[in-house]
N, C-alpha and C. Protein backbone atom coordinates (compact mmCIF):
# COMPACT_ATOMS: atom_id res chain seq x y z
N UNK A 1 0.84 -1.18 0.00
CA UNK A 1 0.00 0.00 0.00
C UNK A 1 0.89 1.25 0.00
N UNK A 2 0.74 2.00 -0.95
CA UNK A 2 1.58 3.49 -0.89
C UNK A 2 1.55 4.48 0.17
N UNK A 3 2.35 4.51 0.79
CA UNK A 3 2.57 6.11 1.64
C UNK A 3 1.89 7.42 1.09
N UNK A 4 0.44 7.56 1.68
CA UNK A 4 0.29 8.94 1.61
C UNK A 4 1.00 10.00 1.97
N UNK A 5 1.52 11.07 1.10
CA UNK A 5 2.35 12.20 1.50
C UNK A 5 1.40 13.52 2.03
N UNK A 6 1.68 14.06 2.73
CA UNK A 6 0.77 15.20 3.49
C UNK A 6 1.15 16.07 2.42
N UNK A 7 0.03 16.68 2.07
CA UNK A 7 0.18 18.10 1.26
C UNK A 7 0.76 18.74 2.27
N UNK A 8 1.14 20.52 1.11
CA UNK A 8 1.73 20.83 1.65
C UNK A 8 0.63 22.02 2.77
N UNK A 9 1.59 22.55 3.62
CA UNK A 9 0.64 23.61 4.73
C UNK A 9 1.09 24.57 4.62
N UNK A 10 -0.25 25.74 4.94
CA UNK A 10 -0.11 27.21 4.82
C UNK A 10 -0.67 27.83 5.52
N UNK A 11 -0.17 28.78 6.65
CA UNK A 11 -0.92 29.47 7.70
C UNK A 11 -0.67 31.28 7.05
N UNK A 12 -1.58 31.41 7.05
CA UNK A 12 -1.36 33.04 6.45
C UNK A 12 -2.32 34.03 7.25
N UNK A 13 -1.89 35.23 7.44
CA UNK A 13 -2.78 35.89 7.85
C UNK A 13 -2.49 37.49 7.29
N UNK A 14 -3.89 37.73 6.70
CA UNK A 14 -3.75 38.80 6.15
C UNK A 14 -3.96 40.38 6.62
N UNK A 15 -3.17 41.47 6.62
CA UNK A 15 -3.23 42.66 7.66
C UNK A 15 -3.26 43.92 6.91
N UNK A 16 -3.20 44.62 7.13
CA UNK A 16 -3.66 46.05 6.38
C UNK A 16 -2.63 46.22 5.39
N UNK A 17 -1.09 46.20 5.68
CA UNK A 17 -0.39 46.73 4.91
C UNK A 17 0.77 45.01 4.46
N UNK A 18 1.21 44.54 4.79
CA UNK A 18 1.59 43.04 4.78
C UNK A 18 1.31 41.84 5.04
N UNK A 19 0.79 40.95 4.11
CA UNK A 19 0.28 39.33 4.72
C UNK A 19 1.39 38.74 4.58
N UNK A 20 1.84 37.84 5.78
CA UNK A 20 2.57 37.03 6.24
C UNK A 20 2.10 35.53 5.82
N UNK A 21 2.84 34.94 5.56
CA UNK A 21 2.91 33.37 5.06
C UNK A 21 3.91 32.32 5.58
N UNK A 22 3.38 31.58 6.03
CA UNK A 22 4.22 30.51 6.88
C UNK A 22 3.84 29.14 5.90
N UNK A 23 4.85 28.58 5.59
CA UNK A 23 5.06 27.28 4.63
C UNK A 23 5.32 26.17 5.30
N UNK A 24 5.05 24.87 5.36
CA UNK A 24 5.75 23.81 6.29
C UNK A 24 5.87 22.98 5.08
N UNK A 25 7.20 22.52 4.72
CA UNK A 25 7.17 21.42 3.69
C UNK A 25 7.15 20.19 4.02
N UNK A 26 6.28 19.44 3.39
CA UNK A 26 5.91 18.19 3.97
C UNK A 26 7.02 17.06 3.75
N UNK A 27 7.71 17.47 2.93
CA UNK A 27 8.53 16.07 2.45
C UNK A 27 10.40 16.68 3.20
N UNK A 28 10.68 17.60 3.66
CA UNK A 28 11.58 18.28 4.26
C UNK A 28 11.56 18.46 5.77
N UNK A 29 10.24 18.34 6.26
CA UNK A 29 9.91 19.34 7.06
C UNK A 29 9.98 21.07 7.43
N UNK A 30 10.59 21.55 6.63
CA UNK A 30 11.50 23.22 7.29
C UNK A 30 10.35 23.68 6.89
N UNK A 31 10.07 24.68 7.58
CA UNK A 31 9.22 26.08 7.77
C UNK A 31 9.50 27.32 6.97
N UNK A 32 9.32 27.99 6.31
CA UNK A 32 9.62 28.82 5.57
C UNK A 32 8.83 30.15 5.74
N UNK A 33 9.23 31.15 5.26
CA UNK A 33 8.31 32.32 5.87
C UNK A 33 8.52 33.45 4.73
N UNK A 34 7.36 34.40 4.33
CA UNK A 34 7.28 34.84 3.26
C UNK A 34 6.17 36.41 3.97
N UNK A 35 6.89 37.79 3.52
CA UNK A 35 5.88 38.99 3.53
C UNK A 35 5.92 39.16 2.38
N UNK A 36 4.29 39.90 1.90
CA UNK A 36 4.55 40.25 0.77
C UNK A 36 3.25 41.27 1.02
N UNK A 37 3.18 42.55 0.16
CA UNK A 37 2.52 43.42 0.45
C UNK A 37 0.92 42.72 0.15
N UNK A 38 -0.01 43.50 1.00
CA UNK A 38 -1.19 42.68 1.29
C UNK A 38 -2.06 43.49 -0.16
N UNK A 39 -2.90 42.41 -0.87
CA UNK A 39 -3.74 42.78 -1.28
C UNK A 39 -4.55 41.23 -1.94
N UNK A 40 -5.60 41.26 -2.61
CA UNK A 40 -6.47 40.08 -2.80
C UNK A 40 -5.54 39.01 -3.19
N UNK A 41 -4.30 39.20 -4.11
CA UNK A 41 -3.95 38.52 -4.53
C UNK A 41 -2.70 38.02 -3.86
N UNK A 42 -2.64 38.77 -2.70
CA UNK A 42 -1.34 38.16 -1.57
C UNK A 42 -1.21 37.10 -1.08
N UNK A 43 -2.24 36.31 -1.01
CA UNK A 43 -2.21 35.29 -0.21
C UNK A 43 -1.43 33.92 -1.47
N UNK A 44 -1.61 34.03 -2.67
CA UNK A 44 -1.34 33.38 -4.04
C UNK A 44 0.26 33.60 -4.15
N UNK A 45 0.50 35.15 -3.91
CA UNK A 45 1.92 35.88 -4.09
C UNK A 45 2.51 34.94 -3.45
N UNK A 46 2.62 34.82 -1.80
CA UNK A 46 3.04 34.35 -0.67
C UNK A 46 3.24 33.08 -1.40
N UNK A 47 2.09 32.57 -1.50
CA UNK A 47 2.55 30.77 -1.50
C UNK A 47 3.33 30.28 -3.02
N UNK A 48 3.03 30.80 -4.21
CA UNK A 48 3.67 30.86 -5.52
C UNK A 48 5.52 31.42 -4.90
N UNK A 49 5.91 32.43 -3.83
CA UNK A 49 6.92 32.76 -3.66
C UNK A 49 7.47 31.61 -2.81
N UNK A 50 6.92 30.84 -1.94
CA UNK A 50 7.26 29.59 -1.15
C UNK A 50 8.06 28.68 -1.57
N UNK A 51 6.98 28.31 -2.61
CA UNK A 51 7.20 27.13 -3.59
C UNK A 51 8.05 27.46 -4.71
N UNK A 52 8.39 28.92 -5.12
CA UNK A 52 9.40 29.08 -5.90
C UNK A 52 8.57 28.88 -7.44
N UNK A 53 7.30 29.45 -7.53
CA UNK A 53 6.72 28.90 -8.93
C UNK A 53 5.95 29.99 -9.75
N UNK A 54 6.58 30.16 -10.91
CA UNK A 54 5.97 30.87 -11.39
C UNK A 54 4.41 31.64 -11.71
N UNK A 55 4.26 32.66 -12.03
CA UNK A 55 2.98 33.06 -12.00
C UNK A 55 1.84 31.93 -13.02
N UNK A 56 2.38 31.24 -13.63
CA UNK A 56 1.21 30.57 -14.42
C UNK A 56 1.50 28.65 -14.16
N UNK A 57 2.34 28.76 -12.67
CA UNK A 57 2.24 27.05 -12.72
C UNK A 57 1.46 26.70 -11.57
N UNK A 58 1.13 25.56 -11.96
CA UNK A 58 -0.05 24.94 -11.09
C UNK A 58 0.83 24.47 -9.62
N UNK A 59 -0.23 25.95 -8.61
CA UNK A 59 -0.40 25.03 -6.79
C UNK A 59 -0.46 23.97 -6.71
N UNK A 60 0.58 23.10 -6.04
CA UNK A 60 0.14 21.35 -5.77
C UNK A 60 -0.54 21.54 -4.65
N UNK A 61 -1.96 20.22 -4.19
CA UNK A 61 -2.41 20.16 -3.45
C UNK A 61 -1.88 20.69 -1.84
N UNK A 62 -2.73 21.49 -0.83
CA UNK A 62 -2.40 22.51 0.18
C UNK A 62 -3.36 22.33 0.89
N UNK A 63 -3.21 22.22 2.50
CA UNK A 63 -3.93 22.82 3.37
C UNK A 63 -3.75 24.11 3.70
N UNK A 64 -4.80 25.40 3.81
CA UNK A 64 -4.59 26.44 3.67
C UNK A 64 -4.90 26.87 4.80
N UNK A 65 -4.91 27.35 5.84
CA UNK A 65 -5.36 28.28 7.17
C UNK A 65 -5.39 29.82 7.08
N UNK A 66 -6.13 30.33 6.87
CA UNK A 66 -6.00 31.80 6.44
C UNK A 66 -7.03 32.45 7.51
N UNK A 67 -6.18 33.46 8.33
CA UNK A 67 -7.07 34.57 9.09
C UNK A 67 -6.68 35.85 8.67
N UNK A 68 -7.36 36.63 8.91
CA UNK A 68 -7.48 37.86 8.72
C UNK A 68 -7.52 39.39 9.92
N UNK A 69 -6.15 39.93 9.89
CA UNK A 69 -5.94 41.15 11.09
C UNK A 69 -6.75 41.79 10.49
N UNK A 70 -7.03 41.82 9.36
CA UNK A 70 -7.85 43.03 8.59
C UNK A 70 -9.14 43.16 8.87
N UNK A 71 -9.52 42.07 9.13
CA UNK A 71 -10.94 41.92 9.07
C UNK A 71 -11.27 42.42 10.67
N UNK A 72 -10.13 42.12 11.71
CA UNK A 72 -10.36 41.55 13.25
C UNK A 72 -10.57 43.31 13.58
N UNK A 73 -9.49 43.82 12.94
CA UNK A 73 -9.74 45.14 13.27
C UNK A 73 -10.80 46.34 12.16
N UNK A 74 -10.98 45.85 11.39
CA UNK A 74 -12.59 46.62 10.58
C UNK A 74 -13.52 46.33 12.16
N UNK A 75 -13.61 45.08 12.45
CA UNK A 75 -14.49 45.17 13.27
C UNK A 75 -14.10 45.81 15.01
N UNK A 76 -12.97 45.78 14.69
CA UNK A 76 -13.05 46.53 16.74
C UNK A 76 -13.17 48.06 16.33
N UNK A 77 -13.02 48.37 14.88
CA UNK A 77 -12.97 49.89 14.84
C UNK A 77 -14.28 50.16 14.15
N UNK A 78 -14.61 49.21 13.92
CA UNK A 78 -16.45 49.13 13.51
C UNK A 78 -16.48 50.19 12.48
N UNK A 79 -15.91 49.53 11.69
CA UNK A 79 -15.58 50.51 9.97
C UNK A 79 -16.54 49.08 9.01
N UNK A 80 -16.58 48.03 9.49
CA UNK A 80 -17.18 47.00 8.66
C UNK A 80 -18.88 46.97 8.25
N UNK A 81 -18.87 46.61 6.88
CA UNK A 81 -20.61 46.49 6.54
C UNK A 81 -21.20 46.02 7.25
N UNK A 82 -22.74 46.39 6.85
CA UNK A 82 -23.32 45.63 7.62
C UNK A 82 -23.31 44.29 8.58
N UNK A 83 -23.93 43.72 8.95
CA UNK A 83 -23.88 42.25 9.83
C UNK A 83 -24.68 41.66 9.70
N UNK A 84 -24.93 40.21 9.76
CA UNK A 84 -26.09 39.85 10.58
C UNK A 84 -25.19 38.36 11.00
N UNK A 85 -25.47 38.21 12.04
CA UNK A 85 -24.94 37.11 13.30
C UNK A 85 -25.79 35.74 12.56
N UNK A 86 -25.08 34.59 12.42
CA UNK A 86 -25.94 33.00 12.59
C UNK A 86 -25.66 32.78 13.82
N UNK A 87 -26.26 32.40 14.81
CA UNK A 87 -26.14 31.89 15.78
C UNK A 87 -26.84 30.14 16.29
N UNK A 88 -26.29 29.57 17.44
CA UNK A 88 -27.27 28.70 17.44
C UNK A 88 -28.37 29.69 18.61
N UNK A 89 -29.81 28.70 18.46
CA UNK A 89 -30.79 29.11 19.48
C UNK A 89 -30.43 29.35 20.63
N UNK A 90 -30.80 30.72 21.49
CA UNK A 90 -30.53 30.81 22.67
C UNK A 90 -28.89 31.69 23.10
N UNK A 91 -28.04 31.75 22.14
CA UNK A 91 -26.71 32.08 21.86
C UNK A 91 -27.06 33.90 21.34
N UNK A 92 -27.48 33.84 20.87
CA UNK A 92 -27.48 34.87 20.09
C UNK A 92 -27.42 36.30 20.41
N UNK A 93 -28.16 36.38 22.19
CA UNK A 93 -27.37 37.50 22.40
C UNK A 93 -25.91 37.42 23.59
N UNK A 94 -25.81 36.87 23.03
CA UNK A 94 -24.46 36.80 23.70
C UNK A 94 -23.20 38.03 23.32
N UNK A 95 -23.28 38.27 22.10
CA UNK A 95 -22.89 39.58 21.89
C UNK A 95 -23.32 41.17 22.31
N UNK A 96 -24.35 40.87 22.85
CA UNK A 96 -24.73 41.58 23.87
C UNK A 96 -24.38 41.58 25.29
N UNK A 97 -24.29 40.52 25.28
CA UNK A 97 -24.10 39.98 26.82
C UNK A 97 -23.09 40.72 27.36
N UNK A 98 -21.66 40.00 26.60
CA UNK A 98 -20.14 40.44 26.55
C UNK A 98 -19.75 39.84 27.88
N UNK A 99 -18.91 40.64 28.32
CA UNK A 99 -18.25 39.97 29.42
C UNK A 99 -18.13 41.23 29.99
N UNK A 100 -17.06 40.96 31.17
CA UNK A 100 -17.14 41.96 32.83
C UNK A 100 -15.96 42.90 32.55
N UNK A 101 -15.41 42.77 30.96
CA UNK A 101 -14.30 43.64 30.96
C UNK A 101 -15.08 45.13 30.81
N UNK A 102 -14.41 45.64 31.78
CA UNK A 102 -14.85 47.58 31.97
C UNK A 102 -13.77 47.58 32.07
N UNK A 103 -13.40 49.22 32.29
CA UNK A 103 -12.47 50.65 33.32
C UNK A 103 -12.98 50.46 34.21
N UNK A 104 -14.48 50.81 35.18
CA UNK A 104 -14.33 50.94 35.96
C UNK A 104 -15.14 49.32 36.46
N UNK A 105 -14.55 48.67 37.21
CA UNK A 105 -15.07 47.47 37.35
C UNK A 105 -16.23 47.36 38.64
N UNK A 106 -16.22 48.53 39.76
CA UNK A 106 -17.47 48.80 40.07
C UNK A 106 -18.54 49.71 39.70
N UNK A 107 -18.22 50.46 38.71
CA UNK A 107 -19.30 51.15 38.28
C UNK A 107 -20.62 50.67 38.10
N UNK A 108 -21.32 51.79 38.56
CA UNK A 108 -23.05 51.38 38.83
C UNK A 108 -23.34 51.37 36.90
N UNK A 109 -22.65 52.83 36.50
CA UNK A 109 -23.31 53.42 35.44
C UNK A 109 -22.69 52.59 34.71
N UNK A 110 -23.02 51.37 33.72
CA UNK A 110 -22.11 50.69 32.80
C UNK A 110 -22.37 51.36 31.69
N UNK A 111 -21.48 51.55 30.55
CA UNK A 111 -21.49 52.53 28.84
C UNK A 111 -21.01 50.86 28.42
N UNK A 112 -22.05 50.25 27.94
CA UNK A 112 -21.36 49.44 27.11
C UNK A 112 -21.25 49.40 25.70
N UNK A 113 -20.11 49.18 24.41
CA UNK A 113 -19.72 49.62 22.99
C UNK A 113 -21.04 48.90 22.46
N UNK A 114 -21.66 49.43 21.14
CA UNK A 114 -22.78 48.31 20.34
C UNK A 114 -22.41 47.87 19.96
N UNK A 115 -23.33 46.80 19.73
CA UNK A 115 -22.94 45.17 19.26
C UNK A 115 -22.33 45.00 18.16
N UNK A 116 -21.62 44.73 17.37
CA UNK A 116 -21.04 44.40 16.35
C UNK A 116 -22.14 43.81 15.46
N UNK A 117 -22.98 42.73 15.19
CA UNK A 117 -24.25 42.48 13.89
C UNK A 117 -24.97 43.44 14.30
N UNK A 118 -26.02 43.89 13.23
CA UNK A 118 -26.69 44.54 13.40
C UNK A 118 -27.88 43.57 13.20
N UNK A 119 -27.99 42.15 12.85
CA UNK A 119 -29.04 41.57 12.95
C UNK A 119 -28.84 40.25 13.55
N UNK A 120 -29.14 39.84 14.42
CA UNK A 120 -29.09 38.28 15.03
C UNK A 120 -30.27 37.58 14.42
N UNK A 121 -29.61 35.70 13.73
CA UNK A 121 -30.49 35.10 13.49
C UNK A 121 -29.76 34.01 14.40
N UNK A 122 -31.15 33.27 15.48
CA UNK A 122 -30.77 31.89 16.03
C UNK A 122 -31.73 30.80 14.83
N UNK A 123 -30.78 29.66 15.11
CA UNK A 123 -31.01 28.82 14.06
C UNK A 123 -31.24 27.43 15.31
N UNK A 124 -31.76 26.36 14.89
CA UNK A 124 -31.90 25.70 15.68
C UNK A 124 -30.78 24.53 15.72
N UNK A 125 -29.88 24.60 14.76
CA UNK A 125 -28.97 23.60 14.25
C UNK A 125 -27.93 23.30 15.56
N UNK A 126 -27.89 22.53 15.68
CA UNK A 126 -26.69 22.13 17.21
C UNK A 126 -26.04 20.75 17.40
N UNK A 127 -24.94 21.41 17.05
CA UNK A 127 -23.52 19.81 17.25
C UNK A 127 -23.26 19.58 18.59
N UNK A 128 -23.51 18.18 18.65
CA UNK A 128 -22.88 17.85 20.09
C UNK A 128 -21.12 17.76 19.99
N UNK A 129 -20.29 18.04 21.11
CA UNK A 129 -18.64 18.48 21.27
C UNK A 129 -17.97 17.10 20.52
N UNK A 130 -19.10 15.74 20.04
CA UNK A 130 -18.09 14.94 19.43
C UNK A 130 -18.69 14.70 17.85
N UNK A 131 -19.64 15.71 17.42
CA UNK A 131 -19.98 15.79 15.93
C UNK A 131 -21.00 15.33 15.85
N UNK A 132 -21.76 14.55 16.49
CA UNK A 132 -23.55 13.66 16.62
C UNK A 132 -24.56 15.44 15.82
N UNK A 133 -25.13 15.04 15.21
CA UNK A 133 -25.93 16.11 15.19
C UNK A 133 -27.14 16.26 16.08
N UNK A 134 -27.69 17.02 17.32
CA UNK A 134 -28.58 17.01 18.12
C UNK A 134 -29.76 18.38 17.45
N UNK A 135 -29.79 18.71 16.15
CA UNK A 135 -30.63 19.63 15.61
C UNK A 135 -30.20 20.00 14.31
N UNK A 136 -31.17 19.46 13.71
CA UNK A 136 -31.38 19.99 12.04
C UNK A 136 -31.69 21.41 11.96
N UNK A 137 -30.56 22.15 10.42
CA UNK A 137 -30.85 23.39 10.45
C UNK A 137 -31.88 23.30 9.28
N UNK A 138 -32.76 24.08 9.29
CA UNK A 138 -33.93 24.13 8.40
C UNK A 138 -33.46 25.66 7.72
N UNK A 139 -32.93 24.97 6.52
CA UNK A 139 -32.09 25.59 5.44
C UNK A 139 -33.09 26.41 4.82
N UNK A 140 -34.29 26.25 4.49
CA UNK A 140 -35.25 26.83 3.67
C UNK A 140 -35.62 28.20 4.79
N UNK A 141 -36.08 27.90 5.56
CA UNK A 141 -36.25 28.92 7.24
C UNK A 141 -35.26 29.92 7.06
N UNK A 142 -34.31 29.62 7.20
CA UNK A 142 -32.65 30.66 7.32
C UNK A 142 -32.45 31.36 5.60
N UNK A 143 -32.66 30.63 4.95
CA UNK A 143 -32.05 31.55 3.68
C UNK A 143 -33.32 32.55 2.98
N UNK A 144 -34.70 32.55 3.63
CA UNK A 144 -35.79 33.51 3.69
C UNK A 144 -35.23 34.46 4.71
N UNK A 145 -34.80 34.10 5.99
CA UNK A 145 -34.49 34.63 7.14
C UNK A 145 -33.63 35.73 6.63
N UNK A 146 -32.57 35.26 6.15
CA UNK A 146 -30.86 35.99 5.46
C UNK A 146 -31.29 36.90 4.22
N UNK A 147 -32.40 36.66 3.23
CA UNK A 147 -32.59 37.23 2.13
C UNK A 147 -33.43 38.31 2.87
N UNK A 148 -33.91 38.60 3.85
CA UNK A 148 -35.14 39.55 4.58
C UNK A 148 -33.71 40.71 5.14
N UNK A 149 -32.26 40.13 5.85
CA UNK A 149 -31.44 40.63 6.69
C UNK A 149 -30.77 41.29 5.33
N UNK A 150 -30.86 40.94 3.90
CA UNK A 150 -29.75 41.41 2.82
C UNK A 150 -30.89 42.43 2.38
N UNK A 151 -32.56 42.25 2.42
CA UNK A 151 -33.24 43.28 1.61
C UNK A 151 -33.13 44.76 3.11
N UNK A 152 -33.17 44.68 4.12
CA UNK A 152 -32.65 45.67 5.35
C UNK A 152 -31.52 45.91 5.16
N UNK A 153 -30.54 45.55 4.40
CA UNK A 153 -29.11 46.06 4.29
C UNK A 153 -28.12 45.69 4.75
N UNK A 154 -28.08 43.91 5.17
CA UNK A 154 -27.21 43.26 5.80
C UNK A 154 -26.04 42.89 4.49
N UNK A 155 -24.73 43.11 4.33
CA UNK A 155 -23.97 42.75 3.28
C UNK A 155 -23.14 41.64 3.60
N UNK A 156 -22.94 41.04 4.58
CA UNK A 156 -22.26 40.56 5.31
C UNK A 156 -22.50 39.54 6.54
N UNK A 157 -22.38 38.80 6.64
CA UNK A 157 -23.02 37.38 7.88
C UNK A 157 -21.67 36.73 8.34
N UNK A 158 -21.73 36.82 9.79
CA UNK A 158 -20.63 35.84 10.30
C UNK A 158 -21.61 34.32 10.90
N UNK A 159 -21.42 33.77 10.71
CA UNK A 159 -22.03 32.12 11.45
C UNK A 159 -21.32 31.52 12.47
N UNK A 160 -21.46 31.23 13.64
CA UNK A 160 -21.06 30.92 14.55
C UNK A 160 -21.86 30.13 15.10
N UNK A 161 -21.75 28.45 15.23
CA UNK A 161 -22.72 27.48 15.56
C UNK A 161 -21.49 26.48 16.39
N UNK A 162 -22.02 26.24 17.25
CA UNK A 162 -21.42 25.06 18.41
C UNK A 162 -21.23 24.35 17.80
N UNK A 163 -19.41 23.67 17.86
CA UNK A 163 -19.12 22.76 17.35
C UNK A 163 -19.23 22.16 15.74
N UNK A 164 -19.64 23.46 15.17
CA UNK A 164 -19.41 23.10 13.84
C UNK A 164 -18.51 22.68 13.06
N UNK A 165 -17.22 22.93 13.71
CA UNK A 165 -15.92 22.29 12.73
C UNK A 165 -15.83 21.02 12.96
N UNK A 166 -16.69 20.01 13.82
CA UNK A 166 -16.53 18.95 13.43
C UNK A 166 -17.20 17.82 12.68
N UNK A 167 -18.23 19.01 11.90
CA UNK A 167 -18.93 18.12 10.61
C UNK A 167 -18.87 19.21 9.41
């Protein structure tokens, strides 16, 4: 039986003015590391500069990990489009909720920042912590739901559901 070889890996994260690229070669092991000025097509730059390959040769198979400073801070400086939150049921204001971080940590008078979505949808869909599904999302429900949040002016949806990365 043949030895599967691990593609290769790519952790990148993209930031206002430089995305950074981290390479792990699978058949070497060494780590490699790559800036290259940030724009749509940086993340391609980065890994074509890794691999040493010209602009028109074919990416070999990759696991890709890509986050975004850009995005992390549109939103703490709340410069980002619209919103609307997926949540599971019951979760949803939790972005409201927030946590106990203040200045003044006894203050009566709390100022707390607004919420980041401007629309919360709970969905009923819910993974148990080892992937079992304990609730069907009723896909037809949510994408009336989402097309109602895009005709109000939502451009944009983050989804955040328990345990979803493991189905």
């Amino acid at each position: 039986m043949a030895q599967r070889v691990p593609p290769h890996q790519f952790w990148i994260d993209r930031g206002g003015t430089f995305t950074d690229c981290i390479h792990h070669d699978p058949e070497s092991g060494a780590i490699r590391v790559a800036k290259v000025l940030s724009s749509d097509e940086a993340p391609l730059i980065g890994i074509r500069q890794l691999l040493a390959l010209g602009p028109d040769e074919p990416i070999p198979a990759a696991e890709i990990r890509m986050g975004t400073t850009l995005a992390t801070n549109a939103l703490l400086e709340r410069r980002g489009c619209p919103c609307v939150l997926v949540a599971d049921r019951g979760l949803g204001h939790l972005t409201w909720i927030g946590d106990q971080t203040r200045p003044d940590l006894f203050a009566l008078d709390i100022e707390k920042p607004a919420v980041l979505p401007d629309w919360v949808v709970e969905v009923d869909a819910r993974m148990s912590a080892d992937g079992h599904l304990m609730g069907a999302l009723d896909g037809e429900t949510l994408r009336r739901t989402l097309e109602r949040a895009r005709e109000e002016g939502a451009e944009s949806a983050a989804i955040a559901l328990m345990h979803a990365y493991r189905n």
